[in-house]
C-alpha atoms as a PDB file:
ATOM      1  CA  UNK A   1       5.214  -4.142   4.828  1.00  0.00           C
ATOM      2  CA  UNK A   2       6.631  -0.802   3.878  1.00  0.00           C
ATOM      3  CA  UNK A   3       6.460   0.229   7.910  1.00  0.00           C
ATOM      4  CA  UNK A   4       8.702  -2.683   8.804  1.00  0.00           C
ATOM      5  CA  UNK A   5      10.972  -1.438   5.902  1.00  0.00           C
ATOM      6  CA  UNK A   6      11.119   1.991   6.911  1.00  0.00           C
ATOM      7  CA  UNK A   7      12.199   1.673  10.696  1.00  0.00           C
ATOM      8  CA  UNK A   8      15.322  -1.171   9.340  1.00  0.00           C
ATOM      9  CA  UNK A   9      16.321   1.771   7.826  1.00  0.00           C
ATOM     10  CA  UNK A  10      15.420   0.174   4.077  1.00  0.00           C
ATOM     11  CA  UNK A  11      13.202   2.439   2.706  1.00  0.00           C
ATOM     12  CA  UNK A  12      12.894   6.100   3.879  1.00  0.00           C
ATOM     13  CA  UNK A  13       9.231   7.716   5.062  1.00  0.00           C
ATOM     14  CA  UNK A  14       6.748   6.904   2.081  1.00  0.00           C
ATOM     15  CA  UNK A  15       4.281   8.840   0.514  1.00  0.00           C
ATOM     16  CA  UNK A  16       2.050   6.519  -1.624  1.00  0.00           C
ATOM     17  CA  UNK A  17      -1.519   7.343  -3.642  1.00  0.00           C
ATOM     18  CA  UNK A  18      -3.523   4.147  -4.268  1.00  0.00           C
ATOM     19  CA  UNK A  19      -6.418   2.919  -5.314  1.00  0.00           C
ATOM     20  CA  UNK A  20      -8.859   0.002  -5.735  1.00  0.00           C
ATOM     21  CA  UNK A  21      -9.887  -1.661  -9.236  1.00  0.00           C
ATOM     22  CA  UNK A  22     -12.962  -2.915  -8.177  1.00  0.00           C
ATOM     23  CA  UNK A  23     -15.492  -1.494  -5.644  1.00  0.00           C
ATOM     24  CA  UNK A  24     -14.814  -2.289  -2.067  1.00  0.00           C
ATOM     25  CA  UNK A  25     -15.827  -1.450   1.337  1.00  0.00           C
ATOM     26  CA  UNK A  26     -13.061  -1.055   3.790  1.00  0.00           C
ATOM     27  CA  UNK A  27     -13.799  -1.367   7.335  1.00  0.00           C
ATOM     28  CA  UNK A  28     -11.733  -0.616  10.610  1.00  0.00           C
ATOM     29  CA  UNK A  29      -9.615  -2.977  12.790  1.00  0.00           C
ATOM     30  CA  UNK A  30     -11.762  -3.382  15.587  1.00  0.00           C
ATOM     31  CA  UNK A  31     -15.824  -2.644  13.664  1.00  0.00           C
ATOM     32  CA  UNK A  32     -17.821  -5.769  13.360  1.00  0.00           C
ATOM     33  CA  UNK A  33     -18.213  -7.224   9.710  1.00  0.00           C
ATOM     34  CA  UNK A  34     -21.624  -7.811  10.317  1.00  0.00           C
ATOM     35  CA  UNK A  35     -22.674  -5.198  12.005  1.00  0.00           C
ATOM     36  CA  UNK A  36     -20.906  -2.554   9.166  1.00  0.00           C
ATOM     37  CA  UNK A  37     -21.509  -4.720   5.909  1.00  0.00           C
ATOM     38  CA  UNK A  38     -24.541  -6.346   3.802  1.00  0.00           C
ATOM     39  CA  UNK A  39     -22.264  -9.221   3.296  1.00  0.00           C
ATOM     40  CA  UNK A  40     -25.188 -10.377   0.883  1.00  0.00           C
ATOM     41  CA  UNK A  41     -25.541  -7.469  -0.985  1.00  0.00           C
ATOM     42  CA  UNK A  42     -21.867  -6.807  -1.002  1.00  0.00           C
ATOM     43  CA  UNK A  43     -21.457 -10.355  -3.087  1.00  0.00           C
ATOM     44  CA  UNK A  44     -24.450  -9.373  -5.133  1.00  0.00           C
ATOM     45  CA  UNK A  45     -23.026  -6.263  -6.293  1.00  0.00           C
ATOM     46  CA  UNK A  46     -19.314  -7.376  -6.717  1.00  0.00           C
ATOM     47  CA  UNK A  47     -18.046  -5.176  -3.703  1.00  0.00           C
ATOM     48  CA  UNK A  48     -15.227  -6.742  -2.031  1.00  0.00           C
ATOM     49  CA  UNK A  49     -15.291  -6.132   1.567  1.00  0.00           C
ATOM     50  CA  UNK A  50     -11.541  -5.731   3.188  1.00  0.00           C
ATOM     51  CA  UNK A  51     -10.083  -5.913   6.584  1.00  0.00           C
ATOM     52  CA  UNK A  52      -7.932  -2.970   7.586  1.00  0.00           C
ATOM     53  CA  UNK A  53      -4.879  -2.832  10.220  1.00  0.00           C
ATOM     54  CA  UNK A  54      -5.525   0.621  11.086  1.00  0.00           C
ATOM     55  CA  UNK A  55      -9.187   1.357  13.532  1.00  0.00           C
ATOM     56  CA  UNK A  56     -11.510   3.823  11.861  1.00  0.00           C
ATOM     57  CA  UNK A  57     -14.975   3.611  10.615  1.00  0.00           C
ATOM     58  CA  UNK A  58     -16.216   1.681   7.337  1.00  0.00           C
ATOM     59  CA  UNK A  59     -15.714   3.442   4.088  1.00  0.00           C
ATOM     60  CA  UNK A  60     -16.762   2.655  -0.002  1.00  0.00           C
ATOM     61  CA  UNK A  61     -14.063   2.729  -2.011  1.00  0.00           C
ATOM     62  CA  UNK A  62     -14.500   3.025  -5.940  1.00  0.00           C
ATOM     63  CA  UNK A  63     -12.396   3.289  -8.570  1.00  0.00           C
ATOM     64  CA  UNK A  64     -12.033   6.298 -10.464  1.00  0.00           C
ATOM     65  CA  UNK A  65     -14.334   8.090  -7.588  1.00  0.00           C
ATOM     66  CA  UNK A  66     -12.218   8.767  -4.356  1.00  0.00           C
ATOM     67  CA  UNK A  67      -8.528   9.515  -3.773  1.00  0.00           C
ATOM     68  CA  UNK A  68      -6.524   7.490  -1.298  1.00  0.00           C
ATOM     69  CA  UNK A  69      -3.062   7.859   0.446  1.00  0.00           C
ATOM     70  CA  UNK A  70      -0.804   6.633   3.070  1.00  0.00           C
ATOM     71  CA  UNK A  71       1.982   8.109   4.842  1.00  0.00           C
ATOM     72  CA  UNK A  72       4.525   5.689   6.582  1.00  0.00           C
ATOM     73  CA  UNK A  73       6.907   8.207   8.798  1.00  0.00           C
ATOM     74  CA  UNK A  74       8.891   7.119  11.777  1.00  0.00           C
ATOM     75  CA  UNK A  75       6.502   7.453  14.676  1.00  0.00           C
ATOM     76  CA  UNK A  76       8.838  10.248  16.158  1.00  0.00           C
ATOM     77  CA  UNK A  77       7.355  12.872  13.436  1.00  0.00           C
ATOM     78  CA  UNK A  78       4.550  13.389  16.317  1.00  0.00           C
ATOM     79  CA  UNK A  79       6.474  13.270  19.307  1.00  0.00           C
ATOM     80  CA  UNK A  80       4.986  15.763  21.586  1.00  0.00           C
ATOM     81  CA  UNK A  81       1.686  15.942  19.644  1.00  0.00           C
ATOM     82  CA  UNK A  82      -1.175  14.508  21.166  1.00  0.00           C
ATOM     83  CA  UNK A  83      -2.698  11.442  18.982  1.00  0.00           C
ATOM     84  CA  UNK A  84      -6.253  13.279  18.386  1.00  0.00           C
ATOM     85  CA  UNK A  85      -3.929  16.413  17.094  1.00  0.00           C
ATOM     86  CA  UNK A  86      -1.904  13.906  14.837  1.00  0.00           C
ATOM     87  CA  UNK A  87      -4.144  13.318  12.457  1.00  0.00           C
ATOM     88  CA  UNK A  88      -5.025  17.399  11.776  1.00  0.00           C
ATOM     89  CA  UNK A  89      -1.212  17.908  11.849  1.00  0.00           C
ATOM     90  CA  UNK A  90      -0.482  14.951   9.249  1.00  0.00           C
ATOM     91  CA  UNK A  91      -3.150  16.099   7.296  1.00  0.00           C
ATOM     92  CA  UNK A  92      -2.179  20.160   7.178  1.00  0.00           C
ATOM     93  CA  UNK A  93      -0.886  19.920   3.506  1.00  0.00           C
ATOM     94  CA  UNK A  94      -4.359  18.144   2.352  1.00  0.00           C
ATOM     95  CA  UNK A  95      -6.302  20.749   3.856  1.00  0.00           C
ATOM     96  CA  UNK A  96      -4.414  23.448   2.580  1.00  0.00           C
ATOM     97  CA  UNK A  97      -4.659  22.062  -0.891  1.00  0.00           C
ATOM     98  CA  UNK A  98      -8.314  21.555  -0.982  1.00  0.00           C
ATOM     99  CA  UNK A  99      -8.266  25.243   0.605  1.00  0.00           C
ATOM    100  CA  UNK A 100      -6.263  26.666  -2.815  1.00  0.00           C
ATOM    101  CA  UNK A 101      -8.688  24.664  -5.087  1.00  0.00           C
ATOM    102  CA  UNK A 102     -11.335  26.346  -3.560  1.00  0.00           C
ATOM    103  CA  UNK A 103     -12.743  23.297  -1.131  1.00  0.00           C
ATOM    104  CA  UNK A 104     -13.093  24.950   2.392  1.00  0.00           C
ATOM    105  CA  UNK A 105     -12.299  22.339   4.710  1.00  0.00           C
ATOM    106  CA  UNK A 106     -12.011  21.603   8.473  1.00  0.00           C
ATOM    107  CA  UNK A 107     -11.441  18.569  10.449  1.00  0.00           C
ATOM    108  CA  UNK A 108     -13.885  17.056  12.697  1.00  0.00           C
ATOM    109  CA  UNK A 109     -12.104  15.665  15.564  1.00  0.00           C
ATOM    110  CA  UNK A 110     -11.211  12.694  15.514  1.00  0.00           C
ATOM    111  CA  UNK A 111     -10.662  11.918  12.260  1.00  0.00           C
ATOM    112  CA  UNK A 112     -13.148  13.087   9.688  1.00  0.00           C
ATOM    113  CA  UNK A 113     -12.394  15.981   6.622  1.00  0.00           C
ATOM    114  CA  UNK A 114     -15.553  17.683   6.498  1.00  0.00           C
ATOM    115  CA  UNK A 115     -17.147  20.681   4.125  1.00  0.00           C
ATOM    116  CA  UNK A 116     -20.246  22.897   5.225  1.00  0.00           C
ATOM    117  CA  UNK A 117     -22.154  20.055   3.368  1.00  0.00           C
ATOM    118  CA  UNK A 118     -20.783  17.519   5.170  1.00  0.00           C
ATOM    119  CA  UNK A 119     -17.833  14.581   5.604  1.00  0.00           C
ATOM    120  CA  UNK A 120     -15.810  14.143   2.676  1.00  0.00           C
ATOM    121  CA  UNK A 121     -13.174  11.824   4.175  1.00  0.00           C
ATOM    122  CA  UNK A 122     -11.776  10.606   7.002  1.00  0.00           C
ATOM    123  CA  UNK A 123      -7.756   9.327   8.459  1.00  0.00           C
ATOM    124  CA  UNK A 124      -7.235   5.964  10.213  1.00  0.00           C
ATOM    125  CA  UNK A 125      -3.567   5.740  11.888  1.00  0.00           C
ATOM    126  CA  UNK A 126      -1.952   2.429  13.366  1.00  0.00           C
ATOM    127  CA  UNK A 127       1.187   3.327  15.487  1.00  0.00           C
ATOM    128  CA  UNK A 128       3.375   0.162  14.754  1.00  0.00           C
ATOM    129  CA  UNK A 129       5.029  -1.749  17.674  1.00  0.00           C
ATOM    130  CA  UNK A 130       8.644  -1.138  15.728  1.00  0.00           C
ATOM    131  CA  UNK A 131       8.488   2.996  16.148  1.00  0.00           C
ATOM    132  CA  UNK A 132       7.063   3.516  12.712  1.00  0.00           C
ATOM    133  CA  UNK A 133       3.544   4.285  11.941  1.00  0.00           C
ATOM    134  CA  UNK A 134       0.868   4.308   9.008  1.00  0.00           C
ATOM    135  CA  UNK A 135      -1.726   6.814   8.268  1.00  0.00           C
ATOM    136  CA  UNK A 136      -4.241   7.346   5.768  1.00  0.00           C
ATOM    137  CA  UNK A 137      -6.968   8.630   4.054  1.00  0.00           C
ATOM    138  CA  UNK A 138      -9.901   8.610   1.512  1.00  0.00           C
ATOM    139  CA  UNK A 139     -11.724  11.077   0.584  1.00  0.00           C
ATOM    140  CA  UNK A 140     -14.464  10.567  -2.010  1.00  0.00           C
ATOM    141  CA  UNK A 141     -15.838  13.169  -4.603  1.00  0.00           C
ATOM    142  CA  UNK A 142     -17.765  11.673  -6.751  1.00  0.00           C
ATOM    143  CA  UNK A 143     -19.675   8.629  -5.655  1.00  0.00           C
END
């Protein structure tokens, strides 16, 4: 795992943009499968349903329609920040960038990147027991 790598000391902070081949829905650490997923519908349509390690709510992931990213830092990059103002601090660069492409954006605490017409993605963080720590985000445009 790229955390584990970090805090050896074999692999510096990571900045990494992903994303899925097939549709998927993604759900939180601690939601309920069933009570977040048509597990029925999901095997209909071909939508793989995945476990995350971070918390967070449920989100549809598909290819070609969202952008995704994870930052693995040493945990001490928000020392002295409380964990609610974490995710608006980690996040200062996206929100600035959506701001110069013309996308006025604000966070809605906890975790959710939101427009006047609504949510357009949300952060998940999970501080690691070794001092390093994901976080991450999807935001969707065009599903």
């Amino acid at each position: 795992m790229l955390g584990r790598e970090q805090v050896a000391g074999r692999r510096g902070p990571t900045f990494r943009f992903w994303e899925w081949e097939n549709p998927a829905v993604v759900i939180g650490s601690f939601q309920s499968l069933r009570n977040e997923v048509d597990a029925e519908a999901a095997a209909q349509y071909g939508v793989q349903v995945v476990r995350r390690i971070s918390g967070g709510g449920a989100m549809f992931m598909e290819a070609g329609n969202c952008i995704t990213f994870s930052l693995v830092v040493p945990e001490t990059l928000v020392d002295g920040i409380s964990f609610a103002d974490s995710y608006a601090f980690l996040d200062a660069w996206v929100m600035a960038a959506l701001g110069k492409i013309g996308v006025t954006a604000f966070y809605v605490p906890l975790n959710d990147i939101a427009t006047d017409q609504g949510k357009i993605g949300g952060a998940a963080q999970k501080r690691l027991a070794n001092g390093g720590m994901l976080h991450h985000v999807t935001m969707s445009y065009d599903i």
